[in-house]
Protein backbone atom coordinates (compact mmCIF):
# COMPACT_ATOMS: atom_id res chain seq x y z
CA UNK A 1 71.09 134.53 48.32
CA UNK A 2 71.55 136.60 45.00
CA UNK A 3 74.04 138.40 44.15
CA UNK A 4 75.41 140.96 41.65
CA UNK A 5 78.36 141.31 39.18
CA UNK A 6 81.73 141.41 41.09
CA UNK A 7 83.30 143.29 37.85
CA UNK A 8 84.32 147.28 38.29
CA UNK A 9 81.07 148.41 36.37
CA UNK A 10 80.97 152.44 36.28
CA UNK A 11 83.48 153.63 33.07
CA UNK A 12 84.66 156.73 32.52
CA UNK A 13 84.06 158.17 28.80
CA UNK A 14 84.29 162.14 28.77
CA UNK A 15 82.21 162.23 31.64
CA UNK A 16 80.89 159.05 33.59
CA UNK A 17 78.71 156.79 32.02
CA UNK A 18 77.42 153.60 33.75
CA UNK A 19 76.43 150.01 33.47
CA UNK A 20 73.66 148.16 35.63
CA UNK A 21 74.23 144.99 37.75
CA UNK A 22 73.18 141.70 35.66
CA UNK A 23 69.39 141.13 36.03
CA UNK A 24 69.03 138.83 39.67
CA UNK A 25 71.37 135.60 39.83
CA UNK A 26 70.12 132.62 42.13
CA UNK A 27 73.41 131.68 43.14
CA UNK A 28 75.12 128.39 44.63
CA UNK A 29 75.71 128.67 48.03
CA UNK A 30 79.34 129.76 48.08
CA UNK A 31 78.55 132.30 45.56
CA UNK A 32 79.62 135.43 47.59
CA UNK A 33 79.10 138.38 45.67
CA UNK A 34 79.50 141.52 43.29
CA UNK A 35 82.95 143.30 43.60
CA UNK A 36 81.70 146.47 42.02
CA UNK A 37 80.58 148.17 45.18
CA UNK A 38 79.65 152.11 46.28
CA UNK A 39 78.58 154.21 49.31
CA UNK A 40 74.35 153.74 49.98
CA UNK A 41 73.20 156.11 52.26
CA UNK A 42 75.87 157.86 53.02
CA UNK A 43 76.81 161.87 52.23
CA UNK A 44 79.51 163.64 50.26
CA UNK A 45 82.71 163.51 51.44
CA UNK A 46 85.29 166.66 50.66
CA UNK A 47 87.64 165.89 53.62
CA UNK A 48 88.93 161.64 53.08
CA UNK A 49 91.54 162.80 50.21
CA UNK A 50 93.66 160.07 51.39
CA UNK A 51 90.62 157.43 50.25
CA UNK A 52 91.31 158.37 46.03
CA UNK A 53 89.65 157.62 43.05
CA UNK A 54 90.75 155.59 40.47
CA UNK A 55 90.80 155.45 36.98
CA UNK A 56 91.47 152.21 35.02
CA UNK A 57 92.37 153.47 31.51
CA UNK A 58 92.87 149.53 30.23
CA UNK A 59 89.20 148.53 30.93
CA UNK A 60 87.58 151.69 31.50
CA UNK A 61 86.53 151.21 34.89
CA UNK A 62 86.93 153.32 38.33
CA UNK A 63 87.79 152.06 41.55
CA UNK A 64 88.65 152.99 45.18
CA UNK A 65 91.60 153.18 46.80
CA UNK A 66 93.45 153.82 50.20
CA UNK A 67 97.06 156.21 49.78
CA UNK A 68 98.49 154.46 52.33
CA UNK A 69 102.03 155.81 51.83
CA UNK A 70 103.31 158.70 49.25
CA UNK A 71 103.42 156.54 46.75
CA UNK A 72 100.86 153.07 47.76
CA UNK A 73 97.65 152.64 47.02
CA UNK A 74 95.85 149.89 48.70
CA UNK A 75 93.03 148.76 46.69
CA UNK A 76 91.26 145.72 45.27
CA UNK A 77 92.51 142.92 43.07
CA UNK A 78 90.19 142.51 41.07
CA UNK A 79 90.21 146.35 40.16
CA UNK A 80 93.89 145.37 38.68
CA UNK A 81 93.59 142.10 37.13
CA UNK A 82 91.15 140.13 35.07
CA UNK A 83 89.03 137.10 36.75
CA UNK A 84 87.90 133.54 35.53
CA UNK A 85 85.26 131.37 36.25
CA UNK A 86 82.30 134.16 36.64
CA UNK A 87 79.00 133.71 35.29
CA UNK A 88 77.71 137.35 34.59
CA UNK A 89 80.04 138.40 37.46
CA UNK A 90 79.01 135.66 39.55
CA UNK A 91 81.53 135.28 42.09
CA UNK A 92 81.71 131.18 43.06
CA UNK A 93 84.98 130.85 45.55
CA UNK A 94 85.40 126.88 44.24
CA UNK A 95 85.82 128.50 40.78
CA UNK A 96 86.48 132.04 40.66
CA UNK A 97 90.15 133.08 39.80
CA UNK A 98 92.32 135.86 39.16
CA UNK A 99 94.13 135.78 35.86
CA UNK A 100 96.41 138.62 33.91
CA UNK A 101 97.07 141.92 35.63
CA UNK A 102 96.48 145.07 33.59
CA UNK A 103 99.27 147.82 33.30
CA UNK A 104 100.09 149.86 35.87
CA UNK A 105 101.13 152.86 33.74
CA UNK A 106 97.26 152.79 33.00
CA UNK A 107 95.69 153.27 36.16
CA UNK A 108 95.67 156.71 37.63
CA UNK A 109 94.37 158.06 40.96
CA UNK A 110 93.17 161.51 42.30
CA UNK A 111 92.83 162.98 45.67
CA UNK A 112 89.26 164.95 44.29
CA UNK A 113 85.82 164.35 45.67
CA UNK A 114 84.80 163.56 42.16
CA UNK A 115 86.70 161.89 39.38
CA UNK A 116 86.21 163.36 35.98
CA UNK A 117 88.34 164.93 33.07
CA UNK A 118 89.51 167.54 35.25
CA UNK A 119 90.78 166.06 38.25
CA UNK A 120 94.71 166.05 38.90
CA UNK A 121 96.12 162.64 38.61
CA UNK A 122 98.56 160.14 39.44
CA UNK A 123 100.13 157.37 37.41
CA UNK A 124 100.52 153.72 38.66
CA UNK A 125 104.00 152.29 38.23
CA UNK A 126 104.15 148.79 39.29
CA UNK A 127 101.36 146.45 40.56
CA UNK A 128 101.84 144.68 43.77
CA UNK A 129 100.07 141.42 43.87
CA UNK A 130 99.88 138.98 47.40
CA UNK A 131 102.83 136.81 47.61
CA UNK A 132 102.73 134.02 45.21
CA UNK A 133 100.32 135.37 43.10
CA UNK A 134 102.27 134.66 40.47
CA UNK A 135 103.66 131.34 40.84
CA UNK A 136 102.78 128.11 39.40
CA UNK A 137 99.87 128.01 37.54
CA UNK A 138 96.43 127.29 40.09
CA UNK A 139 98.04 128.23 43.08
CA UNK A 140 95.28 128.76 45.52
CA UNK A 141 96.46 132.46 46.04
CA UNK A 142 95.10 133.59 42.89
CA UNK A 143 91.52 132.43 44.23
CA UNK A 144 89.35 134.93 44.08
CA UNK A 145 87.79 134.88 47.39
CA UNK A 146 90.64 135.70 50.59
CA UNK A 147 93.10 136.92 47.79
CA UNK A 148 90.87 140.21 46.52
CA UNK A 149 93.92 143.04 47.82
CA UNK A 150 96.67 144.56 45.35
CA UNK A 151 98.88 147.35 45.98
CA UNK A 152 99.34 149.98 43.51
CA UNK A 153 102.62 151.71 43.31
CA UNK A 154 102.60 155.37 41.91
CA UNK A 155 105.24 156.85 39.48
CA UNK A 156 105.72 159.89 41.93
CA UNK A 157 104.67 160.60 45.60
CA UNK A 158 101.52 162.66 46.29
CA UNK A 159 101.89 165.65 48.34
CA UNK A 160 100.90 165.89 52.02
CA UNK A 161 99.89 168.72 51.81
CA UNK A 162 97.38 167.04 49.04
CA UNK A 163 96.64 163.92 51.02
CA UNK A 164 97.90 162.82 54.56
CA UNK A 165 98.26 159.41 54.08
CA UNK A 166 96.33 156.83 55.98
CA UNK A 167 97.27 154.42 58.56
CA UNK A 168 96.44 150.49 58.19
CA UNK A 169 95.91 148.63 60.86
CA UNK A 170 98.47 146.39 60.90
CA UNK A 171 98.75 145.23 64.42
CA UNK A 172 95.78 144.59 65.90
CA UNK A 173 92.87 142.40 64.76
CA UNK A 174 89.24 143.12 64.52
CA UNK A 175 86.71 141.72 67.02
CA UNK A 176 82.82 141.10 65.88
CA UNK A 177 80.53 144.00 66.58
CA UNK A 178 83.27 146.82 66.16
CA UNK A 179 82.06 149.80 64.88
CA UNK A 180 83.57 151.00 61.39
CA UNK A 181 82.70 153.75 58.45
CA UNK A 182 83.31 153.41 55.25
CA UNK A 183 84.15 155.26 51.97
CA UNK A 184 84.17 155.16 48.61
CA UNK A 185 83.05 156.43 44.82
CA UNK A 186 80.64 154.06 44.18
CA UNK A 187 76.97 154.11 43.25
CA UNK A 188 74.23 154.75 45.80
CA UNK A 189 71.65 151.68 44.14
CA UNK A 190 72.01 148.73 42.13
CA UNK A 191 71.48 151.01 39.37
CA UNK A 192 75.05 152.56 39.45
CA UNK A 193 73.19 156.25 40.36
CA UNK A 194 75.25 158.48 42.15
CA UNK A 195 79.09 157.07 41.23
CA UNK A 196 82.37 159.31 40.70
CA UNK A 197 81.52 161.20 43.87
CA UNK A 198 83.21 160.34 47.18
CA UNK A 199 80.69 159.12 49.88
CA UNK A 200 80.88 158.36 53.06
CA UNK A 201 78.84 156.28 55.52
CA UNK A 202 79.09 156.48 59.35
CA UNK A 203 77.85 153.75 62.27
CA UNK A 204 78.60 150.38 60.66
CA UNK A 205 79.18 147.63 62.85
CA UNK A 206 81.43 144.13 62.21
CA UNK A 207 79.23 141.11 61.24
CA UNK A 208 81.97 138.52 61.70
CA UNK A 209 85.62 138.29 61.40
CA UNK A 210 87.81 135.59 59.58
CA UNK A 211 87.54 132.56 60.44
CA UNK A 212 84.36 133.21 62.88
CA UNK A 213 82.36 133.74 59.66
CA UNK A 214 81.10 131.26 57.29
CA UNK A 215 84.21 129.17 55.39
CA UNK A 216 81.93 128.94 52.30
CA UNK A 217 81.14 132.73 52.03
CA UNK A 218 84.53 134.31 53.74
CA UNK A 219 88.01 133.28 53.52
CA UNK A 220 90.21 133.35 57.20
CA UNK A 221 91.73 137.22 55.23
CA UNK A 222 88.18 138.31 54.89
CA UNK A 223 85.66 139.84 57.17
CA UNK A 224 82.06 140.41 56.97
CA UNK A 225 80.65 144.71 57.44
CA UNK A 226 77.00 145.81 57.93
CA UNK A 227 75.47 147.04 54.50
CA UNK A 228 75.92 150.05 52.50
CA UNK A 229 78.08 148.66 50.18
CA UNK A 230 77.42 148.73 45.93
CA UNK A 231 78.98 149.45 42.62
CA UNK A 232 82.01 151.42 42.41
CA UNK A 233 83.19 150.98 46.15
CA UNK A 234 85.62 148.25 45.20
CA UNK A 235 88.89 148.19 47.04
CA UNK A 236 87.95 151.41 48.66
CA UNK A 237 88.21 151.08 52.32
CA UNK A 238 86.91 150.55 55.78
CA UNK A 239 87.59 152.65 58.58
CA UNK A 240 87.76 152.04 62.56
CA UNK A 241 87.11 154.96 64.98
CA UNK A 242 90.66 155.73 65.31
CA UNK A 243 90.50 156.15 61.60
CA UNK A 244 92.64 153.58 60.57
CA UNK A 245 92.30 151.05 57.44
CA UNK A 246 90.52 148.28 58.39
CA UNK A 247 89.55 146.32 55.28
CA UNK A 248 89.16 146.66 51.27
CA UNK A 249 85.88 146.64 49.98
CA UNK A 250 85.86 143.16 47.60
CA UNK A 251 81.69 141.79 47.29
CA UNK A 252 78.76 141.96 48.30
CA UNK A 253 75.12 141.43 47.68
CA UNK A 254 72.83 142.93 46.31
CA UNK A 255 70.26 145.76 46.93
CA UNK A 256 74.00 147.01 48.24
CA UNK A 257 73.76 144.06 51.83
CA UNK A 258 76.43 141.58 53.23
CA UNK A 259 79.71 143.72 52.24
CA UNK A 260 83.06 141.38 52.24
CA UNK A 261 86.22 142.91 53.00
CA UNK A 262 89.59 141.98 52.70
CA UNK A 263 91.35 141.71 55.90
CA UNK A 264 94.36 144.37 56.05
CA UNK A 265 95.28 142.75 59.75
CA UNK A 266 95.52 138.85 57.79
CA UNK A 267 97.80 140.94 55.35
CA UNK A 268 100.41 143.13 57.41
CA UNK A 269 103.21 141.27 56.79
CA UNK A 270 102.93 141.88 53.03
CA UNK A 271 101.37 145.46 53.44
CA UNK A 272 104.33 146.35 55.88
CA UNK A 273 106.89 145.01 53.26
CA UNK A 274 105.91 146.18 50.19
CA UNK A 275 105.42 150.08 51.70
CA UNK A 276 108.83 149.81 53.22
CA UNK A 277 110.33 149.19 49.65
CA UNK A 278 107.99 151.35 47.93
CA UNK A 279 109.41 154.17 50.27
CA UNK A 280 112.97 153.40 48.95
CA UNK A 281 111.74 154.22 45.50
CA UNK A 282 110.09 157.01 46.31
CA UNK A 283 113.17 158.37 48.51
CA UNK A 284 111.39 159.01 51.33
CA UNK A 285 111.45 157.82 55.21
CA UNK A 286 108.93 154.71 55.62
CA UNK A 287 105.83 155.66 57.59
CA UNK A 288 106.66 154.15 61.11
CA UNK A 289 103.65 151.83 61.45
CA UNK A 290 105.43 149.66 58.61
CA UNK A 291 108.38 149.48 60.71
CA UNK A 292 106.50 147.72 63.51
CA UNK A 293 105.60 151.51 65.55
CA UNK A 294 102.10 150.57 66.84
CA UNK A 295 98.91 151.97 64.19
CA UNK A 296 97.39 153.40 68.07
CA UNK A 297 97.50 157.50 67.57
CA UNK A 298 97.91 157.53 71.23
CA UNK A 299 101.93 155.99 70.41
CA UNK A 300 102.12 159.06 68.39
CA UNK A 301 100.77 162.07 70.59
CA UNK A 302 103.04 165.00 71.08
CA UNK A 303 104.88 165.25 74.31
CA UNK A 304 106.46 167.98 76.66
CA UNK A 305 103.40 170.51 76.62
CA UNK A 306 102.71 172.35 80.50
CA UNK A 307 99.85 170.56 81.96
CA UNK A 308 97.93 170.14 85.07
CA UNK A 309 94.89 168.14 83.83
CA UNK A 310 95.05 164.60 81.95
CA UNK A 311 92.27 166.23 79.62
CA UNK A 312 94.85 169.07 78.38
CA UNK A 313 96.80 166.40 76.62
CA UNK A 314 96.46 164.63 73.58
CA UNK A 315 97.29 161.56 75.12
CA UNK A 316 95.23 162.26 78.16
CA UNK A 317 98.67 161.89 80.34
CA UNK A 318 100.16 164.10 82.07
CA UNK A 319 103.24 163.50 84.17
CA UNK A 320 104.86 166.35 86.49
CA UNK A 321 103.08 168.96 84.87
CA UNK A 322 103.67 168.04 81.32
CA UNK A 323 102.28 166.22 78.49
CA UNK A 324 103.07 162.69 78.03
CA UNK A 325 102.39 159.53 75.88
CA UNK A 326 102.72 155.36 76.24
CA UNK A 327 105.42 153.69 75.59
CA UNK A 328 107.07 150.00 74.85
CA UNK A 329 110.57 149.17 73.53
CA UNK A 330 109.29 149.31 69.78
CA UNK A 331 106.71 152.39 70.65
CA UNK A 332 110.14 154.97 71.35
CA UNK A 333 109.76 158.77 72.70
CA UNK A 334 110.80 161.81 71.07
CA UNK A 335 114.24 163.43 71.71
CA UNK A 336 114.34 164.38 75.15
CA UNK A 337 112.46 161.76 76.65
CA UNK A 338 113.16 158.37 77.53
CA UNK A 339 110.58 154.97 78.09
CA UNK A 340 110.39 154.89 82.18
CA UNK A 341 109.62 151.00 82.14
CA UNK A 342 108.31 151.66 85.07
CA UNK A 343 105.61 153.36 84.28
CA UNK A 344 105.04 152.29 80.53
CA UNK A 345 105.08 156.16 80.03
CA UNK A 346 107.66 158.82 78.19
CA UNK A 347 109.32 160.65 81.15
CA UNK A 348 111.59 163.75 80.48
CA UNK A 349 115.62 163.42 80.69
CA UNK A 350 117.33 164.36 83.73
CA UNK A 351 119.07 167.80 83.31
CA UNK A 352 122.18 167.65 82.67
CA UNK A 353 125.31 167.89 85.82
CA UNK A 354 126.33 171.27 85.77
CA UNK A 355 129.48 170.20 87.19
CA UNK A 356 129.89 172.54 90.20
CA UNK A 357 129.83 170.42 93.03
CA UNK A 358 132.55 167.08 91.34
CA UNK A 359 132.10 165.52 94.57
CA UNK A 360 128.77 165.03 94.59
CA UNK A 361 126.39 163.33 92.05
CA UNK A 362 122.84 164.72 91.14
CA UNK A 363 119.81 162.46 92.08
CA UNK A 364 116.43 163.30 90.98
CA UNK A 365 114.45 162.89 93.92
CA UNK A 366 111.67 159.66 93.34
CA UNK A 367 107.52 160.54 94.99
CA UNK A 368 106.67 160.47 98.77
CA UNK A 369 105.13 157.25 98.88
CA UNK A 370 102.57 159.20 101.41
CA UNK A 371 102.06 162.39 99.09
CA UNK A 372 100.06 163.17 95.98
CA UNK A 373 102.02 161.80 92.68
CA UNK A 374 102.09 164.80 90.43
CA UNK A 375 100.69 162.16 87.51
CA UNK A 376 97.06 162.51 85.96
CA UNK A 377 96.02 159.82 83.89
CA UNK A 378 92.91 160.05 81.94
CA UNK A 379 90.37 156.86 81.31
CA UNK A 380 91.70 157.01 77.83
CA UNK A 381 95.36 157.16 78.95
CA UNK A 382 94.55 154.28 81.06
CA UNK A 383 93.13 152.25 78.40
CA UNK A 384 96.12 152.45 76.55
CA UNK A 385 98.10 151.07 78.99
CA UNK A 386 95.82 148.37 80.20
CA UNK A 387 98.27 145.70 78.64
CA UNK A 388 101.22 146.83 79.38
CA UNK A 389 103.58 145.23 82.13
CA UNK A 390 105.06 146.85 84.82
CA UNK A 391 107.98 146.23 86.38
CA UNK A 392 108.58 147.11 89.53
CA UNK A 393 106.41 149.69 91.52
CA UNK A 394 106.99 153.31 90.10
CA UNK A 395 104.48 156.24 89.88
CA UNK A 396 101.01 155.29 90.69
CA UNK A 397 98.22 157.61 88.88
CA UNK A 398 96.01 159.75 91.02
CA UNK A 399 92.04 160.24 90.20
């Protein structure tokens, strides 16, 4: 398999000016790739602000990123730190290491469709590498391959109203055959065309995940996409259908094929921690996936809303005539509601004891085992709730 150079190759220089890949390598067979990646056949992409541009003053180079948080950009190693051990950008995973880590006061990001001298940008302020990255000298974690994520710590939050940050997908790990998208500012051919502009590519499908892909390729934190990959993508991210952060774009081969990501689920410990202090410099509340919420949207759907139709909620639940949501002792509901463990749903409060009868206490009356149950439970609803254990018999759902 051949491959191309894994170095950020597209610099900026008043405008954008590019490089090529190095000419065709034959390489060894645990040579795995070019991390200098971009979007092939995909189309422009106005709308991902969260997925950002970025701009490595040091080298030169541009990158992609995923605003994660505020102030946390998820990105690519090797867009942050020099490398060792690559012939022509070669990457060899016996061989290939990470070695010094450029400033982070010289890498800026934008939220714009295109980066260029005009776009608005954001400075880094500390560099976030994997834990133990920079211990003794050869530790294994500054291997290239399994090792290819950094986090990028900006010197002041973007807005929301800018970007609405993404979730990762902390929690729950990829199967083979999943379908993804991915995005990024990369090139469109082998021959850097097209990069600075933010592309997107829909209906891309797993390859293999981890450990069920080949140990000389891809490390047990990598996973392998479907194509579309090229120069420029690097650390720019993949997407699930639920639109959260799947992976960061690391290698691949060329003629854009065989894309290697890094594996954000074989990382969540370190993504969770380093957001949570990132949003204590940044003085703002921590994003609630990094506090162990679940990354599921469904966890997150607004409550309370009249309904009489599982389809009129955003959950697709609906409970007594409103608008409901799962729940788990670390997935909480809003004010007003409470977990019915029951159920695995958020069920409203009790009103309150008026106190004109002291005598007697008020009971809220449980379902006719015999009559309809006022609960409507759409096939998504019940997919969410597929796992979930029930104790007791409660409120079954009607058709």
């Amino acid at each position: 398999m051949s491959f191309c150079s894994p170095r950020v190759s597209l610099f900026l220089a008043l405008g954008l000016t590019t490089t090529a890949c190095s000419s065709t390598l034959e390489g060894s067979p645990d040579a795995t790739g070019e991390a200098q990646d971009a979007i092939q056949d995909g189309y422009l992409d106005n709308g991902d602000r969260a997925v950002v541009g970025m701009y490595n003053a040091e080298i030169g180079a541009i990158c992609t990123g995923s605003l994660i948080a505020p102030n946390v950009v998820l990105t690519a190693r090797h867009c942050v730190s020099d490398m060792a051990n690559e012939l022509d950008g070669q990457i060899t995973c016996r061989s290939t290491r990470f070695t010094d880590t450029h400033l982070a006061r010289r890498i800026y990001v934008t939220t714009d469709a295109e980066i260029g001298r005009d776009s608005r940008f954001y400075a880094g302020r500390e560099i976030v590498l994997l834990p133990g990255a920079e211990g003794a000298e050869g530790a294994e974690i500054d291997s290239f391959c399994g090792n290819d994520q950094a986090i990028l710590i900006l010197d002041e939050p973007i807005p929301e109203s800018e970007a609405a940050p993404l979730v990762p997908r902390v929690d729950v790990p990829l199967v083979e055959g999943e379908q993804y998208y991915a995005v990024g500012f990369g090139a469109t051919n082998d021959q850097s065309t097209g990069a600075g502009l933010r592309r997107r590519r829909d209906n891309l499908f797993i390859d293999c995940v981890a450990d069920g892909c080949p140990s000389s390729l891809v490390k047990p934190t990598e996973w392998v996409g479907d194509t579309g990959i090229c120069e420029g993508d690097s650390g720019g991210p993949s997407l699930d259908l639920m639109h959260r952060v799947i992976g960061v774009t690391s290698r691949g081969a060329q003629a854009c094929e065989y894309p290697i990501y890094g594996y954000v689920y074989g990382w969540a410990a370190w993504i969770k921690e380093t957001t949570l202090r990132a949003a204590r410099l940044g003085g703002y509340e921590a994003p609630p996936w990094a506090t162990g919420f679940p990354t599921d949207p469904v966890y997150s759907a607004e409550v309370g809303a009249a309904c009489e139709l599982a389809e009129e909620c955003p959950a697709n639940a609906c409970l007594d005539n409103y608008c409901t949501r799962p729940c788990s002792d670390v997935a909480t509901c809003p004010s007003g509601f409470r977990c019915d463990e029951e159920i695995g749903f958020c069920a409203e409060l009790p009103e309150p004891d008026d106190g004109e009868d002291e005598a007697s206490c008020s009971v809220r009356p449980g379902p006719d085992p015999a009559g309809p149950v006022p609960w409507l439970l759409g096939a998504a609803g019940l997919g969410a709730v597929a796992g979930l254990r029930r104790r007791g018999r409660g409120r079954a759902p009607r058709a």
